[in-house]
N, C-alpha and C. Protein backbone atom coordinates (compact mmCIF):
# COMPACT_ATOMS: atom_id res chain seq x y z
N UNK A 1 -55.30 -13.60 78.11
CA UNK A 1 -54.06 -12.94 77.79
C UNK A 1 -54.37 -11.54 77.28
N UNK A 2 -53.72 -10.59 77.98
CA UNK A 2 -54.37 -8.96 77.57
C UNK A 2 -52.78 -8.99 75.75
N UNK A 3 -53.24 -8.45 75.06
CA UNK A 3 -52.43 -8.09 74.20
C UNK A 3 -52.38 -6.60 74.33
N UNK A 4 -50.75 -5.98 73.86
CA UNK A 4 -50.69 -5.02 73.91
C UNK A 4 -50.78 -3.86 73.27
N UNK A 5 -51.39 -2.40 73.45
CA UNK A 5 -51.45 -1.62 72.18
C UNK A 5 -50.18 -1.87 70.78
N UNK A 6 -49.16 -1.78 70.95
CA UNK A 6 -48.67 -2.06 70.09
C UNK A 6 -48.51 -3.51 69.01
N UNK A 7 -49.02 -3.73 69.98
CA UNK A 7 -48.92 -5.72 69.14
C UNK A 7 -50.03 -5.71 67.86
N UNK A 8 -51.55 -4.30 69.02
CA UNK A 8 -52.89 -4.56 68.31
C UNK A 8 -52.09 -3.78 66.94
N UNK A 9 -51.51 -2.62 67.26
CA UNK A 9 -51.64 -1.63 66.18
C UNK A 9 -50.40 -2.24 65.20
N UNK A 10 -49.57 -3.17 65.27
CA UNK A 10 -48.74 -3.90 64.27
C UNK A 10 -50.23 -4.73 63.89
N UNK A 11 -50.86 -5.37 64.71
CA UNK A 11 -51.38 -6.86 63.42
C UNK A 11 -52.61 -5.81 63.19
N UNK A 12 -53.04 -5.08 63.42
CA UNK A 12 -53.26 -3.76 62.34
C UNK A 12 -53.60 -3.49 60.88
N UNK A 13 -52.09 -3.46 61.17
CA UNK A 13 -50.92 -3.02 59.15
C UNK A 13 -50.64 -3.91 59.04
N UNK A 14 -50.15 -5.57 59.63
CA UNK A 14 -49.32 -5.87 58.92
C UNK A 14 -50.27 -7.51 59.22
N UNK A 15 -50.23 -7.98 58.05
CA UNK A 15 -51.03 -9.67 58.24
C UNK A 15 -50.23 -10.61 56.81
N UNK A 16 -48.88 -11.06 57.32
CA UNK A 16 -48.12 -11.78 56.47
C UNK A 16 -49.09 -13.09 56.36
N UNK A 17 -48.63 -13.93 55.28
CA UNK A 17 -50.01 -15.85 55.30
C UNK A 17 -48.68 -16.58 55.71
N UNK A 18 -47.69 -16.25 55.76
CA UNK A 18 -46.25 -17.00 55.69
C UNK A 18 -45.29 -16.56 57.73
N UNK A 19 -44.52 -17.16 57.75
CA UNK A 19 -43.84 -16.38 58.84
C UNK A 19 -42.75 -15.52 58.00
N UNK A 20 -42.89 -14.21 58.64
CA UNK A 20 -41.89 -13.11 57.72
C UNK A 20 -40.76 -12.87 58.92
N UNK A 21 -39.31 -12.97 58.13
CA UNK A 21 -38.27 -12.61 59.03
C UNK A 21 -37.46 -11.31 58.30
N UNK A 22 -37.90 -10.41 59.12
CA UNK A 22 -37.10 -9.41 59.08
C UNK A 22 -35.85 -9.02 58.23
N UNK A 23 -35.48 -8.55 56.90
CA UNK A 23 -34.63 -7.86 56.28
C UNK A 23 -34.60 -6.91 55.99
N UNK A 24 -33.15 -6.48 56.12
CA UNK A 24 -32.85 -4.99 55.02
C UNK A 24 -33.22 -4.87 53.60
N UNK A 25 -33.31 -5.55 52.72
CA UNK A 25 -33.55 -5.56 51.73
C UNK A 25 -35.35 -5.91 51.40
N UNK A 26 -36.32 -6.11 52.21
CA UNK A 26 -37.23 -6.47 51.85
C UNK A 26 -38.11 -6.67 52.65
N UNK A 27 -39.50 -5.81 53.00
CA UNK A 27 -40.18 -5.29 54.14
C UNK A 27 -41.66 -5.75 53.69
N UNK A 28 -42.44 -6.19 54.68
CA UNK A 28 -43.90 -6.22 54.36
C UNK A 28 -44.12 -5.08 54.51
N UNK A 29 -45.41 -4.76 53.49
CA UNK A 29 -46.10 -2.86 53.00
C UNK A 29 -47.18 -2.91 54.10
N UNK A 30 -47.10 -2.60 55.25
CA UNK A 30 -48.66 -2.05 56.11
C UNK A 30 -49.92 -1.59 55.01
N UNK A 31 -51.01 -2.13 55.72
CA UNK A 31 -52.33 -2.14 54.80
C UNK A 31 -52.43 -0.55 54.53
N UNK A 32 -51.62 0.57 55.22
CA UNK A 32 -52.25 2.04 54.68
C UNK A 32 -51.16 2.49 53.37
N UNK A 33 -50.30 1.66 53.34
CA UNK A 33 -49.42 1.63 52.53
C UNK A 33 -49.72 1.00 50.94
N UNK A 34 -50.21 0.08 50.89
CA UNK A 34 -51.28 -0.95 50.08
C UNK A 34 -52.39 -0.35 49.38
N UNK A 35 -52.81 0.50 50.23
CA UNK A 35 -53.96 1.03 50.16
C UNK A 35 -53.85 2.54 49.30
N UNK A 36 -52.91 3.13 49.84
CA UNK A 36 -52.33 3.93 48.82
C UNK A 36 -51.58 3.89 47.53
N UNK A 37 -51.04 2.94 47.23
CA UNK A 37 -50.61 2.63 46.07
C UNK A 37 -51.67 2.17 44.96
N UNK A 38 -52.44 1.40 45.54
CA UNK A 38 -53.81 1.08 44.74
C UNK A 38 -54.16 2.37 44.33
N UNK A 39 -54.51 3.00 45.56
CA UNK A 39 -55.31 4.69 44.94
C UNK A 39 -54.83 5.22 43.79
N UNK A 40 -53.21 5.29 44.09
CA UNK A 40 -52.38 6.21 43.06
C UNK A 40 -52.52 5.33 41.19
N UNK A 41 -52.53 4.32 41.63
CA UNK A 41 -52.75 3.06 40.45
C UNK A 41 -53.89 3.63 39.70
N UNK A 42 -55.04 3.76 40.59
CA UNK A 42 -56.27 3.76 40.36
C UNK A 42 -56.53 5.71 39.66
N UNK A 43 -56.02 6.33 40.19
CA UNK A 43 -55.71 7.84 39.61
C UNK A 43 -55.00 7.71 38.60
N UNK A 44 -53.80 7.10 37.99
CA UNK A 44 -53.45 7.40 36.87
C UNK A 44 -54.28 6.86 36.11
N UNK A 45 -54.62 5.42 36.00
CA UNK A 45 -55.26 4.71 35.31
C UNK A 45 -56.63 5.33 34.61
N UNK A 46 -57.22 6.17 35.94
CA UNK A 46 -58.31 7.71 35.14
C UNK A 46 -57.89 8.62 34.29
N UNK A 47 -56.35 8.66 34.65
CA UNK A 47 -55.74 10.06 34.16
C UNK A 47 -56.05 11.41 34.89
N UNK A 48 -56.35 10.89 36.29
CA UNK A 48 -56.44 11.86 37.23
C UNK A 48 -54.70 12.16 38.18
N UNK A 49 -54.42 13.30 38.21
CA UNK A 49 -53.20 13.44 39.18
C UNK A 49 -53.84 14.20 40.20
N UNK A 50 -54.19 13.73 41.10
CA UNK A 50 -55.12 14.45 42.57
C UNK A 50 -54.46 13.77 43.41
N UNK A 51 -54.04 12.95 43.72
CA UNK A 51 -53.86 12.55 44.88
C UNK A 51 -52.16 12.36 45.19
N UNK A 52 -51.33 10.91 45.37
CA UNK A 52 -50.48 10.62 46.08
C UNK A 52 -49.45 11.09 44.73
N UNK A 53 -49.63 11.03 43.77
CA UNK A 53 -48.62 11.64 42.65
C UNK A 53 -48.86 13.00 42.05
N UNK A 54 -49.71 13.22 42.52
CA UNK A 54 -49.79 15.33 42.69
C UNK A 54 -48.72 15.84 43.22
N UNK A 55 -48.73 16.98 42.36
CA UNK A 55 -47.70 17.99 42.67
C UNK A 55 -47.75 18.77 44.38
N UNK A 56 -48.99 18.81 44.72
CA UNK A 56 -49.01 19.38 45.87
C UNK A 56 -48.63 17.68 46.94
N UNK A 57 -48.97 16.50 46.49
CA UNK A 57 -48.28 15.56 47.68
C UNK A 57 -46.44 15.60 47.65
N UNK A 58 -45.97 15.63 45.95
CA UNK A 58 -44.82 15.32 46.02
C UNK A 58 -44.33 16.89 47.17
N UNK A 59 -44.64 17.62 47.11
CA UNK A 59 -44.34 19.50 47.90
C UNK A 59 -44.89 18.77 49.23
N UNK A 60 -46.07 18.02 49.95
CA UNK A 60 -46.27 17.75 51.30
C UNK A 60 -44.82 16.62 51.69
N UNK A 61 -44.10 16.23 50.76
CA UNK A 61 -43.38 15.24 51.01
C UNK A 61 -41.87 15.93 51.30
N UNK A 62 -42.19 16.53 50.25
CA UNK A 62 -40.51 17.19 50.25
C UNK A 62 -40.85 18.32 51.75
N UNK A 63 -41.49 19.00 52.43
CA UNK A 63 -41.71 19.29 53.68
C UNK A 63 -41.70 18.63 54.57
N UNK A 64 -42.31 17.32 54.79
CA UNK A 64 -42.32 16.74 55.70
C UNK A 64 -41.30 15.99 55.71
N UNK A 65 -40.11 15.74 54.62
CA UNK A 65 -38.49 15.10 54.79
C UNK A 65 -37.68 16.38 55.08
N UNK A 66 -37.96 17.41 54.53
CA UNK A 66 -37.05 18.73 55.38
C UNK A 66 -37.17 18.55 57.30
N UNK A 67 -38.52 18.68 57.62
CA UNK A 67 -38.30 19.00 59.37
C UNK A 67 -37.69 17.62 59.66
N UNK A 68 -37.86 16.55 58.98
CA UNK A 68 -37.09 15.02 59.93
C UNK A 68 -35.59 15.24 59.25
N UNK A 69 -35.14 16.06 58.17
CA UNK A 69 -33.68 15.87 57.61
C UNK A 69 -32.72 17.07 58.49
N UNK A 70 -33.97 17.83 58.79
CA UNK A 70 -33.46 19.30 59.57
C UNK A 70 -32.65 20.50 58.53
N UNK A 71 -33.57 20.49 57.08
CA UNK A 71 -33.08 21.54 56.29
C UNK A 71 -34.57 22.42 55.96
N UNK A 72 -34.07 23.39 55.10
CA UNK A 72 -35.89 23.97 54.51
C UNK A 72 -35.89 23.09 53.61
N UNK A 73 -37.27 23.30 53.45
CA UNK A 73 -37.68 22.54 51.75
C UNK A 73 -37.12 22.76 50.97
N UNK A 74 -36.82 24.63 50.61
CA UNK A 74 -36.31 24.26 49.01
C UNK A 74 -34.73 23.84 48.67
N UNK A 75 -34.26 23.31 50.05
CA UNK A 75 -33.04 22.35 50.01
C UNK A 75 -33.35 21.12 49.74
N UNK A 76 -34.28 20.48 49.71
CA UNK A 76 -34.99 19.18 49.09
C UNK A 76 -35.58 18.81 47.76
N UNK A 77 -34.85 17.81 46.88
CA UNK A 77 -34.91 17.85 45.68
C UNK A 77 -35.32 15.80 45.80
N UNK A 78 -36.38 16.00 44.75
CA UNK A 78 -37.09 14.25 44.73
C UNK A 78 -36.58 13.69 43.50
N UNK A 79 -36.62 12.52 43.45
CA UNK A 79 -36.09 12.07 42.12
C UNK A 79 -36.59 10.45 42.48
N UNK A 80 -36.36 9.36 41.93
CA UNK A 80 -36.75 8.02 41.59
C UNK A 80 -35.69 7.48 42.56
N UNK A 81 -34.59 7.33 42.67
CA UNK A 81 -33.97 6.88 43.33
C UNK A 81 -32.44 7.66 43.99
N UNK A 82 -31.79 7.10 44.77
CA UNK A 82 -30.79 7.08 45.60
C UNK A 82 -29.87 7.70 44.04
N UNK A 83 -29.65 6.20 43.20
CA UNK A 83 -28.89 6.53 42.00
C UNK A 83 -28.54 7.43 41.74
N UNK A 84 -30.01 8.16 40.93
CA UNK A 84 -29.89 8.94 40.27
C UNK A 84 -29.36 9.82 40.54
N UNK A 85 -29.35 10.36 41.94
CA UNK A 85 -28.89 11.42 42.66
C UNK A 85 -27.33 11.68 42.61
N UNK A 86 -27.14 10.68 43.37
CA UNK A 86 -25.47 10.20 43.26
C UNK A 86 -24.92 10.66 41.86
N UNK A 87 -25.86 9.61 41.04
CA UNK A 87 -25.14 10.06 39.14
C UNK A 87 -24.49 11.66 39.19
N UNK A 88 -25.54 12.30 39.71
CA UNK A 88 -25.64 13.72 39.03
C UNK A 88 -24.30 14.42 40.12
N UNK A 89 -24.26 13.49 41.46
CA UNK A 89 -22.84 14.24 42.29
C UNK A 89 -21.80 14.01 41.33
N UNK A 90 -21.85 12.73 41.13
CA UNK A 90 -20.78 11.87 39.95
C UNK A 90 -20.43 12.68 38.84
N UNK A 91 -21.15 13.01 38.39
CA UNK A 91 -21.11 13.92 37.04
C UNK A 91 -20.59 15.27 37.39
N UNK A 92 -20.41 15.90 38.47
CA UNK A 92 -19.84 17.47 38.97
C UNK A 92 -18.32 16.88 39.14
N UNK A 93 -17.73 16.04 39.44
CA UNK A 93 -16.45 15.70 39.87
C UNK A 93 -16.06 15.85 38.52
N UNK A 94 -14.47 16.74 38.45
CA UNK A 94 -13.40 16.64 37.57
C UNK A 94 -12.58 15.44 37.67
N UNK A 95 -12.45 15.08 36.15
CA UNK A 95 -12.09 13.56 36.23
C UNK A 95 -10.58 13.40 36.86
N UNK A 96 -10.29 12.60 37.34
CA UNK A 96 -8.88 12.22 38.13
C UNK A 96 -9.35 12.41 39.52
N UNK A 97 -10.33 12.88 39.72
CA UNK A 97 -10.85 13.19 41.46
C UNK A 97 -11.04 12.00 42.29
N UNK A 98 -10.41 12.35 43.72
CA UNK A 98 -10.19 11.01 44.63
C UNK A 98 -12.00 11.12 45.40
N UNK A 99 -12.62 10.15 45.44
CA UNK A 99 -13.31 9.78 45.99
C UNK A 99 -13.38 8.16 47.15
N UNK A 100 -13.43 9.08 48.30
CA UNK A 100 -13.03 8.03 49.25
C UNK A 100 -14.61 7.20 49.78
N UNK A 101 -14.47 5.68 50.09
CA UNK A 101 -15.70 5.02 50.42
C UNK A 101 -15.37 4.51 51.20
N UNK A 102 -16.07 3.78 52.18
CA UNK A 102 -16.21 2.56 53.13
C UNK A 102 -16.07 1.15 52.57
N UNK A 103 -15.74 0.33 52.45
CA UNK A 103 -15.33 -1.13 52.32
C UNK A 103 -16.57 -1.63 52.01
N UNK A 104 -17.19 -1.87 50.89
CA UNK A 104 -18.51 -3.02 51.68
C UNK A 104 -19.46 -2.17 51.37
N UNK A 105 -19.55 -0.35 50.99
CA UNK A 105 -20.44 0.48 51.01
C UNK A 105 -21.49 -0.23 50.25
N UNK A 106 -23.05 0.26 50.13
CA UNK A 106 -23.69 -0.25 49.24
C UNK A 106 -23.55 0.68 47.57
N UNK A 107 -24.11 0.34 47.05
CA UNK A 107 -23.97 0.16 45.68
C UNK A 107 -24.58 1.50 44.99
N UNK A 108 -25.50 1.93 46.04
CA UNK A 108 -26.47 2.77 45.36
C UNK A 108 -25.35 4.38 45.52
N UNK A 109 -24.14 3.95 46.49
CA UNK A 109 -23.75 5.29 46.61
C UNK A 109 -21.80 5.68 45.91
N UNK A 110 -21.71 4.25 45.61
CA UNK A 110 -20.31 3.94 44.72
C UNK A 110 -20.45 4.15 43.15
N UNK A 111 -21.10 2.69 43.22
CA UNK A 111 -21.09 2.38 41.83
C UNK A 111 -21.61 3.76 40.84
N UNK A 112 -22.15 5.12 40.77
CA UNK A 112 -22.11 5.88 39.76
C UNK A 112 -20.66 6.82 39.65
N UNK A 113 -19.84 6.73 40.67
CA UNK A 113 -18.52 7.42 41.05
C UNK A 113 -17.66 6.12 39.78
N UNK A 114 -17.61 4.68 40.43
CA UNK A 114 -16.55 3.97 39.75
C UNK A 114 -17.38 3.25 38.77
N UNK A 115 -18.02 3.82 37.78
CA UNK A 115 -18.52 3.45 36.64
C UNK A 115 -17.87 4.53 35.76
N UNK A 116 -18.01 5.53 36.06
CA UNK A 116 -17.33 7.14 35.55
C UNK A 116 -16.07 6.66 34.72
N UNK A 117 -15.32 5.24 35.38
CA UNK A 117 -14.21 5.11 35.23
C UNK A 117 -12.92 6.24 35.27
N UNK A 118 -13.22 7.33 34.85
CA UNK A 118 -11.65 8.56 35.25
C UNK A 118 -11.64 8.82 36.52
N UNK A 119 -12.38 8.06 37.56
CA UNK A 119 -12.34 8.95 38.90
C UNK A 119 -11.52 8.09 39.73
N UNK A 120 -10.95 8.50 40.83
CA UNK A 120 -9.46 7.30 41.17
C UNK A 120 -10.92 6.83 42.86
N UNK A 121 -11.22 6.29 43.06
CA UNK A 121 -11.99 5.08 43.64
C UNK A 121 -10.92 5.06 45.02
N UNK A 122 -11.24 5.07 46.32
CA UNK A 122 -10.40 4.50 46.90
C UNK A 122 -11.20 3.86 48.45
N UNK A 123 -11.24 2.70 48.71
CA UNK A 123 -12.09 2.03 49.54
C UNK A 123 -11.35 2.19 50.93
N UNK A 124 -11.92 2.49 51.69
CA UNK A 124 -11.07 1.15 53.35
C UNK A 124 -12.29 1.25 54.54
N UNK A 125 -11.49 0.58 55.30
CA UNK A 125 -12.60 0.11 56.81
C UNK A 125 -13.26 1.59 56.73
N UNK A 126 -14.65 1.04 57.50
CA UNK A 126 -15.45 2.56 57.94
C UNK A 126 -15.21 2.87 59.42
N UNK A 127 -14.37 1.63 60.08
CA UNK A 127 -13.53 2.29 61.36
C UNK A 127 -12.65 3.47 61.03
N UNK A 128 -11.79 3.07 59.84
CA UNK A 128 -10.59 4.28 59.59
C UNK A 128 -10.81 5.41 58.48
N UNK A 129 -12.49 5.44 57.90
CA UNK A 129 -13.13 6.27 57.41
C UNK A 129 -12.48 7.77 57.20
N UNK A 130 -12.53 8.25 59.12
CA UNK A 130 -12.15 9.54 59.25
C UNK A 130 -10.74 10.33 59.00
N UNK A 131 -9.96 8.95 59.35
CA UNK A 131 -8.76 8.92 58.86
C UNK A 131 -8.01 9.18 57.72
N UNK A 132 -8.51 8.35 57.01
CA UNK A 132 -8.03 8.40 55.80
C UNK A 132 -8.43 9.24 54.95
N UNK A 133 -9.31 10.19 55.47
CA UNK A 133 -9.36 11.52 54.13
C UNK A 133 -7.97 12.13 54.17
N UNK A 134 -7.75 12.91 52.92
CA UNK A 134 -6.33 13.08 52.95
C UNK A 134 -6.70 14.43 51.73
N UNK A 135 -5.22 15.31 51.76
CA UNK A 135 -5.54 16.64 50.55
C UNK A 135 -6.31 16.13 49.43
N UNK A 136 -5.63 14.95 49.34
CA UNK A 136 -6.43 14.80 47.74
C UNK A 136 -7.74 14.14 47.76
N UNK A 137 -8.18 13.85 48.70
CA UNK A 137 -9.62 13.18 48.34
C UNK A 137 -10.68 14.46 48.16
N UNK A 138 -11.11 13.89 47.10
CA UNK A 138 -12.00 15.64 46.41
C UNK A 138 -13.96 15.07 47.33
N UNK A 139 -13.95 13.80 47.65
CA UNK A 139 -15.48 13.36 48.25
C UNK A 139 -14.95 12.38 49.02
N UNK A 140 -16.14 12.40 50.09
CA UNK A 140 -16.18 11.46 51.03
C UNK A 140 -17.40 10.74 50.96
N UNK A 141 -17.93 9.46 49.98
CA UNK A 141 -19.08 9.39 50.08
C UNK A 141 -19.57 7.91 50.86
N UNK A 142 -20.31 7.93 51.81
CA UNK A 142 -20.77 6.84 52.38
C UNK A 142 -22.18 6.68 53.54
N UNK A 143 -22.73 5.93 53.90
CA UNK A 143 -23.67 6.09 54.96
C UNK A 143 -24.15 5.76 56.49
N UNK A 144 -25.03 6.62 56.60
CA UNK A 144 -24.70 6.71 57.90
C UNK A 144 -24.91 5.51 58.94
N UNK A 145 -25.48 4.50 58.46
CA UNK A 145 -25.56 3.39 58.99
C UNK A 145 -25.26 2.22 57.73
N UNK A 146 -24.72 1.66 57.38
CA UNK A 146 -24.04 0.27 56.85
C UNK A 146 -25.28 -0.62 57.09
N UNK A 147 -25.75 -0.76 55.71
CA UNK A 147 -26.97 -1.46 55.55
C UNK A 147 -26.93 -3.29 55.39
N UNK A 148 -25.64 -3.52 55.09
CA UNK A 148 -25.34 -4.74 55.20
C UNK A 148 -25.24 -5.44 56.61
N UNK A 149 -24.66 -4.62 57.73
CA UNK A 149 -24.28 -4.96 59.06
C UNK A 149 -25.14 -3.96 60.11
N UNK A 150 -25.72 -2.82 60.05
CA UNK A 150 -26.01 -1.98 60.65
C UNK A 150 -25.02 -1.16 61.70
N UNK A 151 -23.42 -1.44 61.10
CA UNK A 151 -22.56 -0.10 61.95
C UNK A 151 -23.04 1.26 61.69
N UNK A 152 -22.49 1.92 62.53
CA UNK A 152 -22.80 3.23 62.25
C UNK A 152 -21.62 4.13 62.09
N UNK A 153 -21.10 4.80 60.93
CA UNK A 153 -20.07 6.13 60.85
C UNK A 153 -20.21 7.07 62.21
N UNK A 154 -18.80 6.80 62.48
CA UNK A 154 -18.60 8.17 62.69
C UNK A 154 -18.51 9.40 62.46
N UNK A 155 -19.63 9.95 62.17
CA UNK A 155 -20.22 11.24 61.77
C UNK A 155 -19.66 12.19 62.12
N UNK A 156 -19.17 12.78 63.07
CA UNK A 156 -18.86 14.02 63.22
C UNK A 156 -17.15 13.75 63.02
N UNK A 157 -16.38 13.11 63.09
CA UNK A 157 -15.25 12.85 62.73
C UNK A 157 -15.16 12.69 61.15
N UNK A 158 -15.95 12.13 60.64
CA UNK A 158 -15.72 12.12 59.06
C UNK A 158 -15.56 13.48 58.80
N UNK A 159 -17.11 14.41 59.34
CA UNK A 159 -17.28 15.71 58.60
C UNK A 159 -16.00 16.50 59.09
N UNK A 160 -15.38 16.18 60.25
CA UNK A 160 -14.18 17.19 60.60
C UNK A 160 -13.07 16.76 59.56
N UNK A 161 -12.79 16.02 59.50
CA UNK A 161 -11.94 15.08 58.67
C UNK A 161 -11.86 15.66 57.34
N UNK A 162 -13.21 15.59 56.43
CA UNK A 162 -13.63 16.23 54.79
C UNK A 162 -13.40 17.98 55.05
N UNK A 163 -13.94 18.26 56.59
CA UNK A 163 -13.11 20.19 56.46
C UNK A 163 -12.15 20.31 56.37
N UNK A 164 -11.09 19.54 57.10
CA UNK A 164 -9.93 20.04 57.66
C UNK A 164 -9.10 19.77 56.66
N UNK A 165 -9.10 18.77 55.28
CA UNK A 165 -8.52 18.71 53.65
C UNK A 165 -9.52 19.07 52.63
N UNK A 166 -10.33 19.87 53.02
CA UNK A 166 -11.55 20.65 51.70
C UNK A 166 -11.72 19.37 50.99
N UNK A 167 -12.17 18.06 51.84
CA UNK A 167 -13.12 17.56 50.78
C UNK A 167 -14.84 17.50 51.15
N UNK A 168 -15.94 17.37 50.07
CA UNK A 168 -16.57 17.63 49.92
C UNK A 168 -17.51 16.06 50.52
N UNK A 169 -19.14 15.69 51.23
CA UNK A 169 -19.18 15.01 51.83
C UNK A 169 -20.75 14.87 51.29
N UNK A 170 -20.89 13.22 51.34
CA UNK A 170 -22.10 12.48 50.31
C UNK A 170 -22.89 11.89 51.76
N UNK A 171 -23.89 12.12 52.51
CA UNK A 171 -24.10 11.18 53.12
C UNK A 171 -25.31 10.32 52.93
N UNK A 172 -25.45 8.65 52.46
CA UNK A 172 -26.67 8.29 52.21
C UNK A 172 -27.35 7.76 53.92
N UNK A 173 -28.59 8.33 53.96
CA UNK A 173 -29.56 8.48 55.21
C UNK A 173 -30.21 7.27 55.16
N UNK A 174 -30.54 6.49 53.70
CA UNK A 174 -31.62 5.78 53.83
C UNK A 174 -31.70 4.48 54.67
N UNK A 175 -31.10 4.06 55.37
CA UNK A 175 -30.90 3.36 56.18
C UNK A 175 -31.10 3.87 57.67
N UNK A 176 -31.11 5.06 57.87
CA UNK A 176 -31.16 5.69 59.27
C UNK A 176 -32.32 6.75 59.38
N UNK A 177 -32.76 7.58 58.26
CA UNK A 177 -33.52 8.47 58.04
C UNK A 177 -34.80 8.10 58.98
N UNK A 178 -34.91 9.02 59.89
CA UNK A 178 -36.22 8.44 60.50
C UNK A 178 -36.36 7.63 62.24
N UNK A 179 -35.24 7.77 62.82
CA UNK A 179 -34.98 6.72 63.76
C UNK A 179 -33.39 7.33 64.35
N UNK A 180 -32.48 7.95 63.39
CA UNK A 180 -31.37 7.75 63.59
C UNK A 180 -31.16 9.95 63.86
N UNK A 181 -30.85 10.42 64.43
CA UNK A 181 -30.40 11.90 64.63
C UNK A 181 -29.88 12.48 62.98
N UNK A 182 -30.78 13.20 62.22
CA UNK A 182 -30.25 13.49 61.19
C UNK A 182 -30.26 14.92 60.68
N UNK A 183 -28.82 15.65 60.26
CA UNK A 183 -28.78 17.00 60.34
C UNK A 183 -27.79 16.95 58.65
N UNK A 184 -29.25 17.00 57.80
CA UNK A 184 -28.51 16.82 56.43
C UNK A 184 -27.74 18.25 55.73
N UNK A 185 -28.02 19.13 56.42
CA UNK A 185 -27.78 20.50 56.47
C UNK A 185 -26.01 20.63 56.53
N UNK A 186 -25.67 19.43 57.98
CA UNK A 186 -23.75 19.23 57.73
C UNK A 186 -23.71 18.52 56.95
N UNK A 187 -23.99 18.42 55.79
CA UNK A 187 -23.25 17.74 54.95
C UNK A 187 -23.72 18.32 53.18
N UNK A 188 -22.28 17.96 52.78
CA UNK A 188 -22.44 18.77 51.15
C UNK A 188 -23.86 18.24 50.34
N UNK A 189 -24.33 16.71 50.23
CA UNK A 189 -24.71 16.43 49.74
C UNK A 189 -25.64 15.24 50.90
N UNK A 190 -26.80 15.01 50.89
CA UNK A 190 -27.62 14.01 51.77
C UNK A 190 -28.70 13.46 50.52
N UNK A 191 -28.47 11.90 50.87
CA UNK A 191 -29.45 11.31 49.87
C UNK A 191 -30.10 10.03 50.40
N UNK A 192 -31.55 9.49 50.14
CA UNK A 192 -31.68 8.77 50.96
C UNK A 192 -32.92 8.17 49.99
């Protein structure tokens, strides 16, 4: 039986002891992946910053997510998570501001908007997404692929949609970043 380059170069990186089935929420780490985290483990633990948590990797990173996001670098800002990011959109909104979501959105891109509690929250289908922006919705925040189901927004209808009533537009990538056409440049805010 000939096996094929790709089969070789998956069992490679990847040697589960269990049968692994495929989720969104939870991925086996390829051995170069493994292998780097140890390193970085192994550098702080010296109290060395040379390598994968250096200032010059976090700058090779934030470059090499600019040409796949399609912005410059110093439009690229790193932080710990999705959250945090969001928090800080969350925190620019004047309170009473309509922020519109998808039904079902995940968590990482709502929940710092309707925790705020003064901000008026307003959900529906991500079929009628584009639709329903309206004068008063001050954000449109949601992503570009639906990590629960894998739909995909209608993207260029949302963003016409958030111009054509000046609202302002959140899009989370991390579900698509990488695989999926991404031009974080149309949009107010891209987080992933």
């Amino acid at each position: 039986m000939t096996i094929s380059p790709l089969s070789q170069a998956v069992a490679a990186e990847f040697a589960p002891e269990v049968t692994y089935l495929n989720t969104s929420s939870w991925g086996l780490l390829p051995r170069r992946t493994i292998a780097a985290v140890k390193a970085l483990a192994d550098e702080n633990a010296a109290g060395r910053r040379i390598g994968a948590g250096s200032f010059d990797a976090v700058e090779a990173a934030r470059v090499g997510f600019a040409r796949l996001a399609g912005v410059r670098p110093d439009r690229v800002a790193t932080g710990s998570s999705v959250t945090v990011h969001v928090g800080l959109i969350a925190a620019s909104l004047p309170a009473g501001a309509e922020v519109l979501a998808p039904e079902g959105e995940f968590t990482s891109v709502v929940s710092p908007f309707a925790l705020r509690g003064d901000l008026r929250m307003r959900y529906v289908p991500l079929a009628g997404l584009a639709e329903a922006v309206r004068p008063t919705t001050a954000l449109v925040a949601f992503s570009s692929v639906q990590s629960a189901d894998g739909r995909v927004a209608d993207l260029a209808a949302v963003r016409a949609a958030a111009a054509a009533h000046g609202a302002r537009t959140l899009l989370d990538a991390t579900q698509s970043a990488g695989w999926f056409p991404l031009d974080a440049g149309a949009y107010d805010y891209t987080v992933t």
